[in-house]
C-alpha atoms as a PDB file:
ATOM      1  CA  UNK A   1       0.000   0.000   0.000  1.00  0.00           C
ATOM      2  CA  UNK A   2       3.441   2.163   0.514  1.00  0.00           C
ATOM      3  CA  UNK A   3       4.121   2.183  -2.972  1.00  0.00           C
ATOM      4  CA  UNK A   4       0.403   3.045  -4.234  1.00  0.00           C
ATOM      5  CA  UNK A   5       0.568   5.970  -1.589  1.00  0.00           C
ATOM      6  CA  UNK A   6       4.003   7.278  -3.552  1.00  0.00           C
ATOM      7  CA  UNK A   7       2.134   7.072  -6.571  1.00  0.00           C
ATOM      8  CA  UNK A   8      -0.478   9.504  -5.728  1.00  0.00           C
ATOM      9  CA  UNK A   9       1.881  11.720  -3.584  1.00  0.00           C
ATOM     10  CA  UNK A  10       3.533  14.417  -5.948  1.00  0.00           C
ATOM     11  CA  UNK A  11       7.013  14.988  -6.110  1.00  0.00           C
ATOM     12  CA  UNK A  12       6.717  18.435  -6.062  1.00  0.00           C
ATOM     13  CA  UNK A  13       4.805  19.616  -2.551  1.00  0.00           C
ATOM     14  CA  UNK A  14       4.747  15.778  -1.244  1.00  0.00           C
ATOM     15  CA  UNK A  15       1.672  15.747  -0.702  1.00  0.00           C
ATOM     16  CA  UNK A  16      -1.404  14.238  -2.577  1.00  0.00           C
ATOM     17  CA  UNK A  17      -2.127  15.125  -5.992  1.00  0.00           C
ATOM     18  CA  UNK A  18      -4.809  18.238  -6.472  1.00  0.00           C
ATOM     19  CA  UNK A  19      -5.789  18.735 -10.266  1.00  0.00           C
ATOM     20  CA  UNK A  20      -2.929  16.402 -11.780  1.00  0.00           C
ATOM     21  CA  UNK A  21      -1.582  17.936 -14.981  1.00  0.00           C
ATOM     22  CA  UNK A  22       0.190  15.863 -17.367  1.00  0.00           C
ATOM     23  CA  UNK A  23       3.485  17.538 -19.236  1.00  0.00           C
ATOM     24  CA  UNK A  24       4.743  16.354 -22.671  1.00  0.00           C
ATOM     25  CA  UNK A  25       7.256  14.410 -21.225  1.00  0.00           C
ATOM     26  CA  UNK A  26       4.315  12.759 -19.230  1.00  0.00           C
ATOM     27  CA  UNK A  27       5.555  13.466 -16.005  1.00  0.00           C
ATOM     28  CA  UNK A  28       2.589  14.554 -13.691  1.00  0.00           C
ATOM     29  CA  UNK A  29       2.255  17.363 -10.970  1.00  0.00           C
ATOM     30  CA  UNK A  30      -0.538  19.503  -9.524  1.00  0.00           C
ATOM     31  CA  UNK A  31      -1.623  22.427 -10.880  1.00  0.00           C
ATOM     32  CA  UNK A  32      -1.711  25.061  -8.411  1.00  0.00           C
ATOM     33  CA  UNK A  33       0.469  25.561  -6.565  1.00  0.00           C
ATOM     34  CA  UNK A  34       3.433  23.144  -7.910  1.00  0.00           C
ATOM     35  CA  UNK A  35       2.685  23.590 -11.905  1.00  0.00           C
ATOM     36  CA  UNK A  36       2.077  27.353 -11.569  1.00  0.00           C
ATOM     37  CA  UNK A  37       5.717  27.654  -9.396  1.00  0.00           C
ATOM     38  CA  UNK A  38       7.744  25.719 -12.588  1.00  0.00           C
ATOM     39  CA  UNK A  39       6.339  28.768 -15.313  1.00  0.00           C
ATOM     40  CA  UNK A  40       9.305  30.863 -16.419  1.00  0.00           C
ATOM     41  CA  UNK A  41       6.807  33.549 -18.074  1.00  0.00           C
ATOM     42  CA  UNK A  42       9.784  35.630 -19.803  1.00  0.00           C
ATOM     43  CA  UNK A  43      10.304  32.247 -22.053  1.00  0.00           C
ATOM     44  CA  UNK A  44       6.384  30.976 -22.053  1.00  0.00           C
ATOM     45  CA  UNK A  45       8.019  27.467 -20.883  1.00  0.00           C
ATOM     46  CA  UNK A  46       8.434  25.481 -17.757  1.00  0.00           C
ATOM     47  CA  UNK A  47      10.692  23.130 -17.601  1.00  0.00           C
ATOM     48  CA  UNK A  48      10.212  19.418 -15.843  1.00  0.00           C
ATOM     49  CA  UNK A  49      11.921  18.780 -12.751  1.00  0.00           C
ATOM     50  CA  UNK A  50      12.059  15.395 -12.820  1.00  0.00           C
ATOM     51  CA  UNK A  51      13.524  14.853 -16.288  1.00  0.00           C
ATOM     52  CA  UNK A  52      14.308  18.337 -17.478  1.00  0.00           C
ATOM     53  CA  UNK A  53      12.789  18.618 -20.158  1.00  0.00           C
ATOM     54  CA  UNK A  54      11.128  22.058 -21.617  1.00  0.00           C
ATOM     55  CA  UNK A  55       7.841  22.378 -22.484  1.00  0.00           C
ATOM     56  CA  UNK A  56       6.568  25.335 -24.373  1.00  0.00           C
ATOM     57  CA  UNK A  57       3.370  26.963 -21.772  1.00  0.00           C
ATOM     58  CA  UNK A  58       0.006  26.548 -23.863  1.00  0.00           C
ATOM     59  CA  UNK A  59      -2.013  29.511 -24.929  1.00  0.00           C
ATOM     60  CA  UNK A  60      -4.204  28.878 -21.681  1.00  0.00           C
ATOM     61  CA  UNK A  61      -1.361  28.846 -19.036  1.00  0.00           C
ATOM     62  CA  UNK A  62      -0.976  25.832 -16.956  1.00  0.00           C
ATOM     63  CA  UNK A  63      -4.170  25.249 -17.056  1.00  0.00           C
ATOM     64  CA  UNK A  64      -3.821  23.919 -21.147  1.00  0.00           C
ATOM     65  CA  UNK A  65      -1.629  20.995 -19.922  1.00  0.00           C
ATOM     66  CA  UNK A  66      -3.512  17.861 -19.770  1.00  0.00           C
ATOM     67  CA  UNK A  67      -5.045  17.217 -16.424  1.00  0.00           C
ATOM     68  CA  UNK A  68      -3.900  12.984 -16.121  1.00  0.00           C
ATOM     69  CA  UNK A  69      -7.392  11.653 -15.657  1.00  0.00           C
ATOM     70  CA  UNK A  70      -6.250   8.061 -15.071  1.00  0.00           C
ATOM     71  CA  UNK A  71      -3.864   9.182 -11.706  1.00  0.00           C
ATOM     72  CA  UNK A  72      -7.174  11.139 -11.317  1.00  0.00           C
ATOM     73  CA  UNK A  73      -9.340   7.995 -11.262  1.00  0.00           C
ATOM     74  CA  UNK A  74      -7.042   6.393  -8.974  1.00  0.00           C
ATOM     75  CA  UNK A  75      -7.256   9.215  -6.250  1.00  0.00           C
ATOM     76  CA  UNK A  76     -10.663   8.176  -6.707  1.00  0.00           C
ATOM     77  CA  UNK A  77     -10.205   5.269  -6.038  1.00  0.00           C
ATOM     78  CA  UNK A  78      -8.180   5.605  -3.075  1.00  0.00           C
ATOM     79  CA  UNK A  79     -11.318   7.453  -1.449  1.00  0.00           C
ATOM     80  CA  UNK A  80     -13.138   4.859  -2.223  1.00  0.00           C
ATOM     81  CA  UNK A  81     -11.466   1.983  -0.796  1.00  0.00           C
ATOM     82  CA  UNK A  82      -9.851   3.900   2.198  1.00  0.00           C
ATOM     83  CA  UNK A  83     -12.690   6.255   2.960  1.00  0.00           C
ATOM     84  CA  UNK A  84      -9.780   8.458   3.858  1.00  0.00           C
ATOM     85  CA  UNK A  85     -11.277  12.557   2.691  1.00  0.00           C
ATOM     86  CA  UNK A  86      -8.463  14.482   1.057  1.00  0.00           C
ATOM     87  CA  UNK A  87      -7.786  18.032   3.294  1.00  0.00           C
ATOM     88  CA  UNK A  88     -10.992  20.214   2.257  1.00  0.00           C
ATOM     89  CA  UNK A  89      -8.341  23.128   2.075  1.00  0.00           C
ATOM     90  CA  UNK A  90      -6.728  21.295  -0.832  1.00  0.00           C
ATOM     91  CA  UNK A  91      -8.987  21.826  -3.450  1.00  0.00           C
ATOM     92  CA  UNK A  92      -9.023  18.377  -4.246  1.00  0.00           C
ATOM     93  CA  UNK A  93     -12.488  17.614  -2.967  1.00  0.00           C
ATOM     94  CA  UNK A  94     -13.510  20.177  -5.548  1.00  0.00           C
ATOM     95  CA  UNK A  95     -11.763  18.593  -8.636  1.00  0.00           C
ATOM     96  CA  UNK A  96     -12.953  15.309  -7.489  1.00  0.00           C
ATOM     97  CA  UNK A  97     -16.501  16.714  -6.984  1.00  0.00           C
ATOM     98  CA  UNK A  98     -16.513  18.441 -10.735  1.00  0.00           C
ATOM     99  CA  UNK A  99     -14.265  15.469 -12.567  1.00  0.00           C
ATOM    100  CA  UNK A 100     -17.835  13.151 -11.332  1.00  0.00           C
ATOM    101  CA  UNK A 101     -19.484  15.218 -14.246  1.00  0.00           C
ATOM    102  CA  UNK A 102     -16.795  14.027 -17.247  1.00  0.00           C
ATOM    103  CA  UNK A 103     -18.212  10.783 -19.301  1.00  0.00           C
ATOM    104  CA  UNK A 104     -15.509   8.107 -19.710  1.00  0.00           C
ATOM    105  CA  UNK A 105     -16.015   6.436 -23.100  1.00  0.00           C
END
């Protein structure tokens, strides 16, 4: 159970994930506040910090990357079969609340 806990823990803040955003490199990290801190706005790119890589900013900010729906689902998931509530301060309760609206196909 360690190792699913690391999974949904982000590497950034180290805590759980809240709106995970997927980079081109397909490294994922929350949006606000960890995404928003990696922007350098001069260059319109942030650049990975797990790999490096530079990714060019979409049009829409941060918010344009990918959220990763499946590491999504599995926060879901953990809810589910722990009954353990994310921090209500987080935001996450919101995503998870909204994300309940998207149709998987």
């Amino acid at each position: 159970m360690e190792q699913f806990e690391q999974l949904l823990t982000c590497a950034i803040c180290l805590d759980r994930y809240r709106n995970p955003k997927l980079l081109p490199c397909q490294h994922s990290f929350c949006m606000e506040p960890c995404m928003e801190g990696l922007v350098d706005y001069v260059r319109r790119q942030v650049k990975c910090p797990e790999c490096r890589a530079e990714h060019r900013i979409p049009y829409q900010g941060v918010q344009g990357f990918p959220t990763n729906v499946t590491l999504q689902r599995f926060l879901e998931l953990h809810i589910e079969i722990t009954g353990e509530l994310p921090d209500p301060t987080s935001g996450q309760v919101q995503f998870i609340l909204s994300s309940k609206n998207f149709k998987t196909f």
